[in-house]
N, C-alpha and C. Protein backbone atom coordinates (compact mmCIF):
# COMPACT_ATOMS: atom_id res chain seq x y z
N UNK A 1 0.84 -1.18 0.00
CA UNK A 1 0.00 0.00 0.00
C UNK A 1 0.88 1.24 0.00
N UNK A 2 0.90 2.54 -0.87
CA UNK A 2 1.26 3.31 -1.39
C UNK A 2 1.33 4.25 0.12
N UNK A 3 2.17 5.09 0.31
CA UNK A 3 2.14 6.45 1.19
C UNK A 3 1.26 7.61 0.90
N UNK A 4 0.34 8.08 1.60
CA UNK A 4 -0.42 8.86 1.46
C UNK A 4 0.48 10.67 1.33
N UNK A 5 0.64 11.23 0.62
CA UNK A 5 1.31 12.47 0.74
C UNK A 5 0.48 13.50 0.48
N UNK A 6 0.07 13.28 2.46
CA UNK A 6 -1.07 14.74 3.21
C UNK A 6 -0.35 15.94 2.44
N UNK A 7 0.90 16.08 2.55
CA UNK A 7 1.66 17.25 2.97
C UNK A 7 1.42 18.09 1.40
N UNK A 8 0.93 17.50 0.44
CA UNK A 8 0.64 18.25 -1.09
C UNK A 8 -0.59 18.68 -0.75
N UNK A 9 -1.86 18.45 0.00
CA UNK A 9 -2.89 19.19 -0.15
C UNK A 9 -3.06 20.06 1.05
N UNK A 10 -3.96 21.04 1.20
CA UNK A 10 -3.90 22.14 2.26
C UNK A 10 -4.47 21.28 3.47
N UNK A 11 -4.57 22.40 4.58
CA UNK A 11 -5.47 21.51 5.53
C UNK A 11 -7.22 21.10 5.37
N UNK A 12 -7.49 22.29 4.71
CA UNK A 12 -9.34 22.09 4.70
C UNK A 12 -9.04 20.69 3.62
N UNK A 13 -8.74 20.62 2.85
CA UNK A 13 -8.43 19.73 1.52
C UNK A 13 -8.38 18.33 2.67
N UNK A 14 -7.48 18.24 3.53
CA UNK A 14 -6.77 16.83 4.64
C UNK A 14 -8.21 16.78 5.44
N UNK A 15 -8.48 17.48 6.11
CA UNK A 15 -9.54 18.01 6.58
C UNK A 15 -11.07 17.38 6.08
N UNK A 16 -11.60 17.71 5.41
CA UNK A 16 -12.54 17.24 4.28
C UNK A 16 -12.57 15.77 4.04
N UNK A 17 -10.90 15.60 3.81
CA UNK A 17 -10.90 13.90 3.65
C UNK A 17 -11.09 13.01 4.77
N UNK A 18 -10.69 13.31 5.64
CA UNK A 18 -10.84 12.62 7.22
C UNK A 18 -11.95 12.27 6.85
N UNK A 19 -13.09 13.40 7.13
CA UNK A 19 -14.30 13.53 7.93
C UNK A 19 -15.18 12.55 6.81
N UNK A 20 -15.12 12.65 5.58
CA UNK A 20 -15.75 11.90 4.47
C UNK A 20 -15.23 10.86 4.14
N UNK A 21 -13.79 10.16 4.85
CA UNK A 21 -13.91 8.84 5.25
C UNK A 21 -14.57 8.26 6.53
N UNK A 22 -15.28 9.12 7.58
CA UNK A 22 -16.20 8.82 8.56
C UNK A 22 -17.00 8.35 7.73
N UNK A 23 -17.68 9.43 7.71
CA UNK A 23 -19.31 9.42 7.07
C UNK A 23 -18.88 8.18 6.18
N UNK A 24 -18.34 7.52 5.54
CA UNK A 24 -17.99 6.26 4.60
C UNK A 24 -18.74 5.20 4.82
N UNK A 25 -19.06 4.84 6.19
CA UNK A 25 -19.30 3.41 6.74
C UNK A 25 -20.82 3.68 7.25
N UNK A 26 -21.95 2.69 6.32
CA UNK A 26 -23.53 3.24 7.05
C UNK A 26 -23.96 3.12 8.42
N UNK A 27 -23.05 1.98 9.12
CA UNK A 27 -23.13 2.17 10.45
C UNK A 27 -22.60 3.81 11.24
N UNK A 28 -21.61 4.50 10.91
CA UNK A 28 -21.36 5.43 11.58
C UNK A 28 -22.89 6.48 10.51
N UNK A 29 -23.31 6.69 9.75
CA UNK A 29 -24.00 7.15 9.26
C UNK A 29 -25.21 6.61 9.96
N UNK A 30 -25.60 6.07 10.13
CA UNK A 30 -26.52 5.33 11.01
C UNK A 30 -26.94 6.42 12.48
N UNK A 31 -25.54 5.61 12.68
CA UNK A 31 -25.33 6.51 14.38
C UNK A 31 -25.21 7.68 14.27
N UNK A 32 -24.85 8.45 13.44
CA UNK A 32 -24.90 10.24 13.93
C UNK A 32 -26.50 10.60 13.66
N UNK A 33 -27.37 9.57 12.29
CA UNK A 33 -28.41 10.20 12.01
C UNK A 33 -29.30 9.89 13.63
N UNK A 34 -28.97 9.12 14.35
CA UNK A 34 -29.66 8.25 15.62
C UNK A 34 -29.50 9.67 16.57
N UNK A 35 -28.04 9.72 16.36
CA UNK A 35 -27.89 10.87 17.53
C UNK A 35 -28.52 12.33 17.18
N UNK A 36 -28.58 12.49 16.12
CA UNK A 36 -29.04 13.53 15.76
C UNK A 36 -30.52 13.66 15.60
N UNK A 37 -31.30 12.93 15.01
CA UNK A 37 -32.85 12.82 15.55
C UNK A 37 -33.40 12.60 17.25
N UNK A 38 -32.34 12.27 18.21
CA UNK A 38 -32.66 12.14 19.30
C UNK A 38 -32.42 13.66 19.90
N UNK A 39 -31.33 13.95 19.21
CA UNK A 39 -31.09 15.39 20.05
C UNK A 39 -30.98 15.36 21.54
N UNK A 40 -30.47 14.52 21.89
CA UNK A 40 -29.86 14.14 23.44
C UNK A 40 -28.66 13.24 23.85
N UNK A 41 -27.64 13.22 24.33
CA UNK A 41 -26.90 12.29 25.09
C UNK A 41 -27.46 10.57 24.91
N UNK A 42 -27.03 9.60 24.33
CA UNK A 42 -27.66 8.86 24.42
C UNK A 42 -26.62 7.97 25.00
N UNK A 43 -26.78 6.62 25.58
CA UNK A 43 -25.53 5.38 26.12
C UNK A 43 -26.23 4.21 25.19
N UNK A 44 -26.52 3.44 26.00
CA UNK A 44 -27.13 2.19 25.83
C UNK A 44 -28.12 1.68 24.54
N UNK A 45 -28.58 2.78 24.13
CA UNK A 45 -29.58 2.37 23.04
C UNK A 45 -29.34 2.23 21.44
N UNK A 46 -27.88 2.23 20.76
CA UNK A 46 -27.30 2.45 19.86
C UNK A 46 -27.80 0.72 19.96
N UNK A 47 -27.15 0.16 20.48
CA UNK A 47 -27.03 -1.55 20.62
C UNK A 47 -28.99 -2.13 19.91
N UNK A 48 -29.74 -1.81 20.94
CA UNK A 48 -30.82 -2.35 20.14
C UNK A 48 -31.23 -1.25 18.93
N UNK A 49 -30.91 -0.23 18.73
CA UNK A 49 -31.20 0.54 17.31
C UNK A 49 -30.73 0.06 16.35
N UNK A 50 -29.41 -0.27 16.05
CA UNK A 50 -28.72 -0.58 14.78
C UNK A 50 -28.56 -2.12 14.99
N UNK A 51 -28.91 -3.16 15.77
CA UNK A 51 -29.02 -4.27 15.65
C UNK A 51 -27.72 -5.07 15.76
N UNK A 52 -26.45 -4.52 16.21
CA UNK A 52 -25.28 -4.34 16.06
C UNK A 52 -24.54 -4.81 17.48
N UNK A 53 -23.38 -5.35 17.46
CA UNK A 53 -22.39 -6.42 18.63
C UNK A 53 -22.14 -4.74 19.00
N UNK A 54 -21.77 -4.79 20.51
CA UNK A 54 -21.56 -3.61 21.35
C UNK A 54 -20.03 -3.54 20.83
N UNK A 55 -19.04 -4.70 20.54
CA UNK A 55 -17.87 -4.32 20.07
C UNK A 55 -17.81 -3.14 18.67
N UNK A 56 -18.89 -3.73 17.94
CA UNK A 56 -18.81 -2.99 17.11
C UNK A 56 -18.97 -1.75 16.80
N UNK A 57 -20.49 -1.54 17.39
CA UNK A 57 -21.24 -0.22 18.11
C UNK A 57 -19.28 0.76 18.26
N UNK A 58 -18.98 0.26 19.16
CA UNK A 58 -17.68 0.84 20.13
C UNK A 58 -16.92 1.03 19.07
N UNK A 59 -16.17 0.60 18.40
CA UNK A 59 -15.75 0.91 17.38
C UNK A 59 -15.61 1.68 16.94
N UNK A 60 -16.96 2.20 16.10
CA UNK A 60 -17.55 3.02 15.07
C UNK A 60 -17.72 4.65 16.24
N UNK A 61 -18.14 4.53 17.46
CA UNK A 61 -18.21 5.35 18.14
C UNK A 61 -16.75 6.47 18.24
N UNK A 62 -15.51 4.75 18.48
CA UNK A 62 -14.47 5.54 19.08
C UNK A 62 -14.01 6.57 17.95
N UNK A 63 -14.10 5.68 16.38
CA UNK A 63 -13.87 6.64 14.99
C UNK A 63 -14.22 7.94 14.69
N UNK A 64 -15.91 8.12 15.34
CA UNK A 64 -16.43 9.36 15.47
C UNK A 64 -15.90 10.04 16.28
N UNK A 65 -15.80 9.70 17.60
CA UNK A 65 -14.94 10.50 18.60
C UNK A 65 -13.73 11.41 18.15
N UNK A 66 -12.75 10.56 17.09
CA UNK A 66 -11.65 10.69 16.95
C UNK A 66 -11.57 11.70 16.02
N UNK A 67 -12.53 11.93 15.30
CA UNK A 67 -12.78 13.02 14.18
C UNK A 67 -13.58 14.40 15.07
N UNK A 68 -13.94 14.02 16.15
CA UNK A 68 -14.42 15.28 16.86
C UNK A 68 -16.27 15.08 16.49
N UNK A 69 -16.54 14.42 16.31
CA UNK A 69 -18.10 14.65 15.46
C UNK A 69 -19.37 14.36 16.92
N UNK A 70 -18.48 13.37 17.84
CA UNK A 70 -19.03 13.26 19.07
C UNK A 70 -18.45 13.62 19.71
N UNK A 71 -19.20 13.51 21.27
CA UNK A 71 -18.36 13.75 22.17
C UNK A 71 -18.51 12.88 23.20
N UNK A 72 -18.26 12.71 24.00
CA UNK A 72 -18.94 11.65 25.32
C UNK A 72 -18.22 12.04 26.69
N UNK A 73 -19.43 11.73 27.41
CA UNK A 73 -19.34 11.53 28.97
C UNK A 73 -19.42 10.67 29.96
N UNK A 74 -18.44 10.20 30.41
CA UNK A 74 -18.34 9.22 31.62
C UNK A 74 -19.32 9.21 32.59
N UNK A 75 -20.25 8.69 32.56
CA UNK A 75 -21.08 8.45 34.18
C UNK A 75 -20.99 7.25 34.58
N UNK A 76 -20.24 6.93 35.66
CA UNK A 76 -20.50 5.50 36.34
C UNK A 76 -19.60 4.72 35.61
N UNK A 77 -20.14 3.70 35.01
CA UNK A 77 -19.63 2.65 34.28
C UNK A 77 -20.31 3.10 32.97
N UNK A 78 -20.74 3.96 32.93
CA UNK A 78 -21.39 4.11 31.22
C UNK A 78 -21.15 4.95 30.41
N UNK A 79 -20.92 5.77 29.38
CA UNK A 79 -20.16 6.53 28.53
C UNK A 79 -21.62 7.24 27.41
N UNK A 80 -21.82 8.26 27.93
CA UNK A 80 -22.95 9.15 27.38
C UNK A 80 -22.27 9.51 25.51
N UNK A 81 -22.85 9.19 24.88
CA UNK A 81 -22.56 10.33 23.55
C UNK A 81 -23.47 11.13 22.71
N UNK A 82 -22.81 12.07 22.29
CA UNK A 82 -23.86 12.97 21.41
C UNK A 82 -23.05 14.32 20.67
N UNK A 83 -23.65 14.49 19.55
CA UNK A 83 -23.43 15.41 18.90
C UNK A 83 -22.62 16.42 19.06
N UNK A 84 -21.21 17.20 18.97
CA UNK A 84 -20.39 17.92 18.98
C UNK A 84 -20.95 19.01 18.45
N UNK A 85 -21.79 20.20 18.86
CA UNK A 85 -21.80 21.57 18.50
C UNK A 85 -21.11 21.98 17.44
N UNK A 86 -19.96 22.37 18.19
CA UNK A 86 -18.91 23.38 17.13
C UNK A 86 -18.10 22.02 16.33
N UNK A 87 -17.82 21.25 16.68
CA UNK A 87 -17.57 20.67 15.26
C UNK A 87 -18.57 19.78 14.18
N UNK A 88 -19.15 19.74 14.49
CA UNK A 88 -20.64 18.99 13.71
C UNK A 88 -20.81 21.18 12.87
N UNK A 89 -21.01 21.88 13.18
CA UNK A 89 -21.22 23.29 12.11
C UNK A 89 -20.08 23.52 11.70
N UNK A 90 -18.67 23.23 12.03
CA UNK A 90 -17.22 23.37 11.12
C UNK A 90 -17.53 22.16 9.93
N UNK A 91 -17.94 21.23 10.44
CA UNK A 91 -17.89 20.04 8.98
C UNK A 91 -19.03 20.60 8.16
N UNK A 92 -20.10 21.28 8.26
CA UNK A 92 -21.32 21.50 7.69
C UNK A 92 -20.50 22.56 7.10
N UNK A 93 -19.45 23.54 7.60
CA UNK A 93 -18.90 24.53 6.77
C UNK A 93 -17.79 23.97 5.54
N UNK A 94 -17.65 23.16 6.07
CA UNK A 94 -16.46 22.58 5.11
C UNK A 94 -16.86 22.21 3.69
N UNK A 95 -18.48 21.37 4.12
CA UNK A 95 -18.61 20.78 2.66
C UNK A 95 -19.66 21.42 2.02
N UNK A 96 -20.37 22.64 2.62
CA UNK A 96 -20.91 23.95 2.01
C UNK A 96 -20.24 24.29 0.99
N UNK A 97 -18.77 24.80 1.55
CA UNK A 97 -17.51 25.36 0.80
C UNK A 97 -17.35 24.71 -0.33
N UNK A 98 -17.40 23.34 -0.38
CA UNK A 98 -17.34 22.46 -1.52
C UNK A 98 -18.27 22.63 -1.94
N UNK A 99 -19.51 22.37 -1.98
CA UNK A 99 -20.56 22.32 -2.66
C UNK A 99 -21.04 23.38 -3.37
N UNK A 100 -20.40 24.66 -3.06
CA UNK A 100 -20.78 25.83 -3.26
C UNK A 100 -20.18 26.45 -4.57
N UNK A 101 -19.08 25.42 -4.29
CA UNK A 101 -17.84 25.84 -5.84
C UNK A 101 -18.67 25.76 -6.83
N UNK A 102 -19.60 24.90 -6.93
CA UNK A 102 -20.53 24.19 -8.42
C UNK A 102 -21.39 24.95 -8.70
N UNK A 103 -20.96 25.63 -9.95
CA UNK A 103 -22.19 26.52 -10.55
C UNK A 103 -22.80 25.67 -11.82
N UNK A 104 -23.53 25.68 -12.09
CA UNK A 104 -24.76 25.24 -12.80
C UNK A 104 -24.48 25.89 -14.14
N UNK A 105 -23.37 24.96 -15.35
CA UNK A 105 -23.17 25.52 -16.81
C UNK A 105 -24.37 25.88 -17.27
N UNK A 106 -24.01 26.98 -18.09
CA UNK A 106 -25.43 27.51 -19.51
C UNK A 106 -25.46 26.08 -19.81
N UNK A 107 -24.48 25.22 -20.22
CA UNK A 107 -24.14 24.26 -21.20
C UNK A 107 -23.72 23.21 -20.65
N UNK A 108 -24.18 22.41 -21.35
CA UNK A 108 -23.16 20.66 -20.89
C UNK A 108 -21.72 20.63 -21.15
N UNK A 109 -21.01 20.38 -20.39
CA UNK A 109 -19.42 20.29 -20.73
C UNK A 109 -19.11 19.04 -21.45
N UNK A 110 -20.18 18.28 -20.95
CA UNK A 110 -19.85 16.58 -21.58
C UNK A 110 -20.44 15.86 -22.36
């Protein structure tokens, strides 16, 4: 497997790519849409929602974590997660930015 050479594209460019290899996998797509229609802290209920081994669940959680998209809280023995504010509206800015580049030809290019 080839070396990835971050260091040629900017950061939003490195940036962008992270976060849209998250979103990649329908289980983590799954889980943010879960967390995000709940609009609360959730623990325990990912497991019977997505039908899914708690290893796995965990997993996919720690990936989100790691990109900033969640966040979580320790209570007890149990680990609260939910939706990251300010970085959940930095990624919504990011791929605005992208999306925004595309203007709509008079004409077909192709």
């Amino acid at each position: 497997m080839g070396v990835t050479k971050t260091d040629l594209f900017t950061l939003e460019q490195n940036e962008l790519a992270q976060v849209a290899k998250v979103f990649a996998h329908p289980a983590r797509v799954a889980i943010i849409q879960y967390l995000l229609k709940s609009n609360t802290c959730i623990n325990g209920d990912l497991i019977q929602e997505l039908g899914l081994a708690q290893a796995t669940i965990s997993q996919h959680l720690r990936e989100l974590k790691e990109v900033g998209i969640i966040q979580g809280t320790i209570e007890g023995v149990s680990v609260s997660y939910c939706i990251n504010p300010v970085k959940w509206a930095h990624i919504q800015q990011l791929f605005n930015a992208l999306f925004d580049q595309f203007k709509v030809p008079e004409s077909t290019c192709c």
